[in-house]
Protein backbone atom coordinates (compact mmCIF):
# COMPACT_ATOMS: atom_id res chain seq x y z
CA UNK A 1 -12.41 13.60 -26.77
CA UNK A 2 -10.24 14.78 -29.53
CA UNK A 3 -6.41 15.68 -28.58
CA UNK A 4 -5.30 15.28 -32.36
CA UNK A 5 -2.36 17.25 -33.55
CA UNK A 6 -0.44 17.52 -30.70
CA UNK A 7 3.15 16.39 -29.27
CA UNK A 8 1.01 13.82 -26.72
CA UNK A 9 3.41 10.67 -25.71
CA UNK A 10 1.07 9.16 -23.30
CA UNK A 11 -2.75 9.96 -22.25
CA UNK A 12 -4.31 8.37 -19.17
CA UNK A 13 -8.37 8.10 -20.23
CA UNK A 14 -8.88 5.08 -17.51
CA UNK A 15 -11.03 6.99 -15.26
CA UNK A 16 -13.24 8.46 -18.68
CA UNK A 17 -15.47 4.84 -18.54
CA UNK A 18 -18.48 6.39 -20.47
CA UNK A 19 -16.11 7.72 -23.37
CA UNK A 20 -17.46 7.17 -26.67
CA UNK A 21 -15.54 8.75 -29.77
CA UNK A 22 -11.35 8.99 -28.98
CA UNK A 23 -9.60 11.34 -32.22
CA UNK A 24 -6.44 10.99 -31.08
CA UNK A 25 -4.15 11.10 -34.31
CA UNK A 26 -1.33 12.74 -35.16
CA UNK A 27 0.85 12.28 -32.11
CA UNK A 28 3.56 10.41 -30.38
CA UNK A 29 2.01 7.54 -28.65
CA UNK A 30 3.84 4.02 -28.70
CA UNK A 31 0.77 2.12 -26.54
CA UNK A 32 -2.75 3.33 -25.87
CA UNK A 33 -4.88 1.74 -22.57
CA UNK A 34 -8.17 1.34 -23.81
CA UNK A 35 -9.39 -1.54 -21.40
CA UNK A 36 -11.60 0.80 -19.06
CA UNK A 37 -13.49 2.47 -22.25
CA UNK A 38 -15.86 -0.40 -22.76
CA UNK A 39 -18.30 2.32 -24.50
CA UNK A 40 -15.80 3.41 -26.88
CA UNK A 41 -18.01 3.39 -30.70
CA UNK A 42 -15.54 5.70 -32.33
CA UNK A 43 -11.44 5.41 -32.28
CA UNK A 44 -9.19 7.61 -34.16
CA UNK A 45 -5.41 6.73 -33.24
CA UNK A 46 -3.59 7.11 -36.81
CA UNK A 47 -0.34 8.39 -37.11
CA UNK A 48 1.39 7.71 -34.20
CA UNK A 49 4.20 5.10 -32.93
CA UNK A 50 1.70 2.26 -31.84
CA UNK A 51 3.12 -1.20 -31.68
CA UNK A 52 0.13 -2.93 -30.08
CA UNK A 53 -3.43 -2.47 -29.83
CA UNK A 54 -5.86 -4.07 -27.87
CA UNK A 55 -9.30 -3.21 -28.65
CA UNK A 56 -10.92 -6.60 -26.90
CA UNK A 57 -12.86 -5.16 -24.23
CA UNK A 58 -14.50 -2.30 -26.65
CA UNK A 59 -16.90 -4.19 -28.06
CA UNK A 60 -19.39 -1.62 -28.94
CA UNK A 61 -16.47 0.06 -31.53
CA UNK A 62 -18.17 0.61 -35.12
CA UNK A 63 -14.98 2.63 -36.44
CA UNK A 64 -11.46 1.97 -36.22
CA UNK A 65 -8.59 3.82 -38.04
CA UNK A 66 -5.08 2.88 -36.69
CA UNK A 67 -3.72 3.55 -40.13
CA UNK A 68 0.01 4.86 -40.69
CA UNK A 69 1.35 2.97 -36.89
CA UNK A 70 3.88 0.21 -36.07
CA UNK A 71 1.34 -2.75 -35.41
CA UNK A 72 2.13 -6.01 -35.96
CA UNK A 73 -0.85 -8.03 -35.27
CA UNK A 74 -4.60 -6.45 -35.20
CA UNK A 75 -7.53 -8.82 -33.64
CA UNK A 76 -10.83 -7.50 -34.28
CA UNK A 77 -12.64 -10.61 -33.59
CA UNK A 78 -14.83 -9.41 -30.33
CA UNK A 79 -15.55 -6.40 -32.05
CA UNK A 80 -18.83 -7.46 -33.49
CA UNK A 81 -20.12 -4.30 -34.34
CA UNK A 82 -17.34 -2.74 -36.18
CA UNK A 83 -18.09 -1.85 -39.63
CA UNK A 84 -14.86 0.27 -40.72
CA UNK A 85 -11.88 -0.50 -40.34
CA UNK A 86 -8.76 1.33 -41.35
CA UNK A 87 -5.61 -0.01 -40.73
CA UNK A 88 -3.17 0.33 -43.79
CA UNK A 89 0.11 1.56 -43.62
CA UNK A 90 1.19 -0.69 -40.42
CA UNK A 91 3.84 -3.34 -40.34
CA UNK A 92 0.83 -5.88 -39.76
CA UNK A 93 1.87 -9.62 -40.24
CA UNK A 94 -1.55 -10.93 -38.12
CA UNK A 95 -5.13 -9.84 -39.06
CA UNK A 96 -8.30 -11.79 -37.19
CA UNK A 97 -11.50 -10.26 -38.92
CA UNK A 98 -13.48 -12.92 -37.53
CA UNK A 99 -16.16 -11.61 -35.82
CA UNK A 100 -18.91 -12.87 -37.35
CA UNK A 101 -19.89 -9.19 -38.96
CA UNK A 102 -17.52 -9.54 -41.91
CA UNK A 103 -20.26 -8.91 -44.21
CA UNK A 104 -20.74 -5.41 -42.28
CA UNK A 105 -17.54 -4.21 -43.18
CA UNK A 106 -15.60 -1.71 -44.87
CA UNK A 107 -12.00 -2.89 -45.14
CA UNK A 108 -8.87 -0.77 -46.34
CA UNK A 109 -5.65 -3.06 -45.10
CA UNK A 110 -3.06 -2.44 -47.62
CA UNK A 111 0.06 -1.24 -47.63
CA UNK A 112 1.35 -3.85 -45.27
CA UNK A 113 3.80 -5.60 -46.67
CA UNK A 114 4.51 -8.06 -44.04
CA UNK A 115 0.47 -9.42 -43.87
CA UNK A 116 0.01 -12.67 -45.97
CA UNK A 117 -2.83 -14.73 -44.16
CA UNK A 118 -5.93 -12.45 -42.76
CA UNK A 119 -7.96 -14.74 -40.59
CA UNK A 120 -11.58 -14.02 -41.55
CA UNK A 121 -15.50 -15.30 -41.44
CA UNK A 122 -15.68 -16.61 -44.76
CA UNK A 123 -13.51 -17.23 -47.98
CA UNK A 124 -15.42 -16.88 -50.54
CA UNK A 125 -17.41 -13.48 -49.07
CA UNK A 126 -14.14 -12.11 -48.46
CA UNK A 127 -13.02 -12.84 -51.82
CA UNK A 128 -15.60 -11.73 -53.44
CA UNK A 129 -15.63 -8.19 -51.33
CA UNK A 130 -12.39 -7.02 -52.98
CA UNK A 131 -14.01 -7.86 -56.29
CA UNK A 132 -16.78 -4.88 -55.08
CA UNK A 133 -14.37 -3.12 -53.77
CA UNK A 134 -15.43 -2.90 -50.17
CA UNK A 135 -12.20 -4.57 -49.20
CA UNK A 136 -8.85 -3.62 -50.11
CA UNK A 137 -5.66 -5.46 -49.21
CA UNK A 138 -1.94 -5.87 -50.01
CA UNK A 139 -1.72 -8.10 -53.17
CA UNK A 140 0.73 -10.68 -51.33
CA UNK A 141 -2.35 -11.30 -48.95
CA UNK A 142 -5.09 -14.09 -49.47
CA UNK A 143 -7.40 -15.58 -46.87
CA UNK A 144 -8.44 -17.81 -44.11
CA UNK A 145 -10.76 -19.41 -41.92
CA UNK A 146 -7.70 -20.73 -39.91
CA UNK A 147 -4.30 -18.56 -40.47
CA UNK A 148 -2.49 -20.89 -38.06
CA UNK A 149 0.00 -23.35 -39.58
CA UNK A 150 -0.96 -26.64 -38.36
């Protein structure tokens, strides 16, 4: 389904259970129901007004580019089989990368200038990603196994 490019404020895809690739960019949305498309591999949603998004129940998802929104808080963790993931240009201040497929991904999470701690698999992978460039992030953020002040 792609309904890009359009003046779109709300779209009802509950019933669409089988859906696999959403392009929905470029639009007015300020939430997205996803919970029904448990097939979903490929999700498009940049550029709109999203504040939340909850992506738990599509496991199968191997691309995901919420870049340019409103989130504050992106968990990835059930999403085991994601291997790109776009989300820069948010007002993120909670990442959770850990899905045990860290080592699978492409990461581009900058431009958030609110994200400090990104919960991930593995330090000194992660660290060592940026240094390859397969991961790029805001230079206020580091990482951690455990992002939760204790």
């Amino acid at each position: 389904l792609d309904c890009r490019a359009n003046q779109l404020t709300s779209l009802d895809i509950s019933n669409n259970t089988s859906l696999t690739s959403l392009t929905c960019n470029d639009n007015q949305f300020t939430s997205l129901d996803l919970s029904q498309n448990t097939d979903l591999t490929w999700l498009v949603c940049r550029d709109n007004q999203l504040t939340s998004l909850d992506i738990s129940n599509n496991t199968s998802l191997t691309t995901l580019d919420c870049n340019d929104n409103q989130l504050t808080s992106l968990d990835v963790s059930n999403n085991t089989s994601l291997t790109n993931l776009y989300c820069k240009y948010n007002q993120l201040t909670s990442l959770d990368l850990r899905n045990g497929n860290n080592t699978n991904l492409l990461l581009m999470a900058s431009y958030n200038p609110f994200l400090y701690c990104i919960d991930v698999d593995n330090v000194t992978w992660s660290n060592s990603s940026i240094q390859n460039l397969h991961w790029h992030i805001a230079s206020q953020s580091f990482f951690s196994e455990d992002c939760v002040v204790k």
